[in-house]
Protein backbone atom coordinates (compact mmCIF):
# COMPACT_ATOMS: atom_id res chain seq x y z
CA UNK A 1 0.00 0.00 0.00
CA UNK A 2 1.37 3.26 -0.94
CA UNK A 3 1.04 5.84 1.85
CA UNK A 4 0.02 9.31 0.79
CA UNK A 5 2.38 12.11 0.16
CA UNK A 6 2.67 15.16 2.34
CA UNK A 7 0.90 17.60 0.40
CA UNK A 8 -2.27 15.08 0.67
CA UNK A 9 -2.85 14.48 4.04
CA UNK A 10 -5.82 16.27 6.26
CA UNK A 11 -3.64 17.72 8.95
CA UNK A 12 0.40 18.63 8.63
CA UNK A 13 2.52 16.30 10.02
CA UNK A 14 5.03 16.97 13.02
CA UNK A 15 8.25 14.70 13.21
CA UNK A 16 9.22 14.97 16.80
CA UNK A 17 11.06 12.36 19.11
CA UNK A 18 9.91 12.46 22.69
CA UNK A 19 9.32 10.06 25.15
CA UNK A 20 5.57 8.29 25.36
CA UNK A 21 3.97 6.37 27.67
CA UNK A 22 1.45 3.88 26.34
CA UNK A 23 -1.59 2.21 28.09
CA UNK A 24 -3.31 -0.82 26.32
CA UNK A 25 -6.75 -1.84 27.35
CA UNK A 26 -6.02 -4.96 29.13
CA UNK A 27 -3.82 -2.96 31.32
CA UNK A 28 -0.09 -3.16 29.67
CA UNK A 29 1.87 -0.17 29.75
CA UNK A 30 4.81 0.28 27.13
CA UNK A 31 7.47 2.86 26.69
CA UNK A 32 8.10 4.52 23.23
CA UNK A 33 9.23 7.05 21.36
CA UNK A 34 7.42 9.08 18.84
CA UNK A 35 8.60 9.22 15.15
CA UNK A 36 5.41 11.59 14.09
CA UNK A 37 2.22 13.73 14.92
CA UNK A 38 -0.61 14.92 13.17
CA UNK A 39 -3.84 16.22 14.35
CA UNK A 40 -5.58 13.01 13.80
CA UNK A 41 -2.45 10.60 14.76
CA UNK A 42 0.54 9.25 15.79
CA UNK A 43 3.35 7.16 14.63
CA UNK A 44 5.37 5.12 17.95
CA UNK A 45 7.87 3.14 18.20
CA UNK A 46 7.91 0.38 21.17
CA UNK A 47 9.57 -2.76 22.11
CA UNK A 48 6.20 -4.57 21.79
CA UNK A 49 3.57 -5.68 19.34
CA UNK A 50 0.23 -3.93 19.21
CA UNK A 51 -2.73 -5.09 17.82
CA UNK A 52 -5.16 -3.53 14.66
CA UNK A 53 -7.79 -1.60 16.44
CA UNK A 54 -6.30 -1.82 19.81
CA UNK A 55 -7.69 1.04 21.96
CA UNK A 56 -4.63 2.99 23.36
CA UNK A 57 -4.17 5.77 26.02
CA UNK A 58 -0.73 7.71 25.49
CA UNK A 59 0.50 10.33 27.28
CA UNK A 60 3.55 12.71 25.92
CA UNK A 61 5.56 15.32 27.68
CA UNK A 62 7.47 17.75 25.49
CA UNK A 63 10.99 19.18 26.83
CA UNK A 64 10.46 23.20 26.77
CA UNK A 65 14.04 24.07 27.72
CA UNK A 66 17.21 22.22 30.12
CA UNK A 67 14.95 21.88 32.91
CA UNK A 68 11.19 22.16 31.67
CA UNK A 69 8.28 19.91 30.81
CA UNK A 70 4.59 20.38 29.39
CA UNK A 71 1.94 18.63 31.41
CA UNK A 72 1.67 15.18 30.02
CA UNK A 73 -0.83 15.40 27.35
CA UNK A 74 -3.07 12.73 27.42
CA UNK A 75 -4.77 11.49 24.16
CA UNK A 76 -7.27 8.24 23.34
CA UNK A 77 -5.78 6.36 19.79
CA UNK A 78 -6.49 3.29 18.16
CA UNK A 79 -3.92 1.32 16.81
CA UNK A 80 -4.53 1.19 13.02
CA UNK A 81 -1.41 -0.59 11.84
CA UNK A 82 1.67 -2.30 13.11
CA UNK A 83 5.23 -3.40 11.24
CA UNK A 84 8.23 -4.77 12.84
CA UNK A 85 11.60 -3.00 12.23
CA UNK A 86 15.38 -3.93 13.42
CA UNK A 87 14.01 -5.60 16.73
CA UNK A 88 11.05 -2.68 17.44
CA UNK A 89 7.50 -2.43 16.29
CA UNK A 90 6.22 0.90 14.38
CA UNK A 91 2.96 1.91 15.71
CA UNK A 92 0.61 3.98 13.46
CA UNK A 93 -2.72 5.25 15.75
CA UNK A 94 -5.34 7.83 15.13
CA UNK A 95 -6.67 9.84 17.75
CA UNK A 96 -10.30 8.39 19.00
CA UNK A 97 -13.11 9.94 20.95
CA UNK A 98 -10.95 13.09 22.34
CA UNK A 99 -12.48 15.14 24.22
CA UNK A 100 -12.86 18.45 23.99
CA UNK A 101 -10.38 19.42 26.78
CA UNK A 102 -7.44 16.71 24.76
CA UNK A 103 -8.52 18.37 21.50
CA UNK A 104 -7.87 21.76 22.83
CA UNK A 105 -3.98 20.69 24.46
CA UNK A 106 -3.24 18.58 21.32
CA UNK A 107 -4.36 21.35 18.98
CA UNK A 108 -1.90 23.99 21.39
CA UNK A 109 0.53 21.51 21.55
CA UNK A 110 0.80 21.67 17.55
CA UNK A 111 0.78 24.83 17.23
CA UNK A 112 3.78 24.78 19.36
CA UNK A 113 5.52 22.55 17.18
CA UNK A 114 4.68 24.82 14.51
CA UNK A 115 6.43 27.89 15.60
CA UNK A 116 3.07 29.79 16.31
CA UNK A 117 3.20 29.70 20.06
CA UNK A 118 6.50 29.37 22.40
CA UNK A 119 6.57 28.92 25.87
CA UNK A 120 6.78 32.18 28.17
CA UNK A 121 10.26 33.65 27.97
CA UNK A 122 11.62 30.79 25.52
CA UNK A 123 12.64 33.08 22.57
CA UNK A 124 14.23 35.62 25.16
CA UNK A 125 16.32 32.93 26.85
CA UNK A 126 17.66 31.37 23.69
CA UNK A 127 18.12 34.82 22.03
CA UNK A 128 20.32 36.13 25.41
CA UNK A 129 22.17 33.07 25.87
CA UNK A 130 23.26 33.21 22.22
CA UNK A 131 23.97 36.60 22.42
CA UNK A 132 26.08 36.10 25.93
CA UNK A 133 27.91 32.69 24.21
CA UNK A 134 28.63 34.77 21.21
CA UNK A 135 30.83 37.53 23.38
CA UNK A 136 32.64 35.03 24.79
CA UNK A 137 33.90 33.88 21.91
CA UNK A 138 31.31 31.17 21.96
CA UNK A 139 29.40 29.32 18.86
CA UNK A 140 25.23 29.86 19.57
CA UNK A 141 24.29 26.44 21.37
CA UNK A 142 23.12 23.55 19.59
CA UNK A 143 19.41 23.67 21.04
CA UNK A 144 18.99 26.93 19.31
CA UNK A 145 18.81 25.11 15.92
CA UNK A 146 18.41 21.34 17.00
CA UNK A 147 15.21 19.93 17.94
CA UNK A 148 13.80 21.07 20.98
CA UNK A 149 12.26 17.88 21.89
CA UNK A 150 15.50 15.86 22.12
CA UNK A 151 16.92 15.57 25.71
């Protein structure tokens, strides 16, 4: 099956790799990270198997800075397809029955990842500790251009 381009999809698609937390209905939890995130899904990748239409809570924290989190953000996903790589399992889900509360944190939590909305004093703190690195003879740190949701 050839999986649609970009430009196609419903909502943009976020690649971020953070840390997830993953609750199965019969009461297994598994770690994972994230490879992707949409407005209507996820991609994960964990160290177990999950089933086709396996109901799924997963919670993700994104890193805001060296010593910040976000509130876990809870979301509701069924698993819609599952494919073993190198010793791992990629998970694709798509967001089921959110409420309107999840809807409303998943929908800021995008737009964070989009560049629309930054945490308070995040653009001022990268900006001076550039600016301080820089007149010490300094190159800007790493975080300034690498992904923010790395540890």
């Amino acid at each position: 099956m050839t999986e649609p381009s970009e430009n196609t999809r419903r909502y943009p698609r976020f690649h971020i790799d953070v840390d997830a937390s993953v609750h199965t209905a019969d009461g297994r939890k598994l770690m994972a990270r994230t490879r992707d995130l949409s407005r209507s899904g996820i991609c994960l990748v964990t160290t177990g198997p999950l089933e086709s239409r396996e109901q799924l809570g997963i919670e993700l924290v994104l890193l805001l800075g060296p010593s910040s989190t976000s509130e876990p953000l809870p979301l509701r996903a069924r698993v819609v397809w599952c494919t073993a790589i190198a010793g791992a399992f990629q998970i694709g889900a798509m967001f089921d029955r959110l409420s309107t509360k999840e809807a409303a944190f998943l929908d800021m939590f995008l737009r964070y990842l989009d560049g629309s909305i930054l945490p308070a004093g995040a653009e001022m703190e990268t900006i001076d500790e550039d600016k301080q690195g820089q007149e010490e003879g300094r190159a800007p740190s790493a975080d300034s251009e690498d992904d923010p949701f790395r540890p």
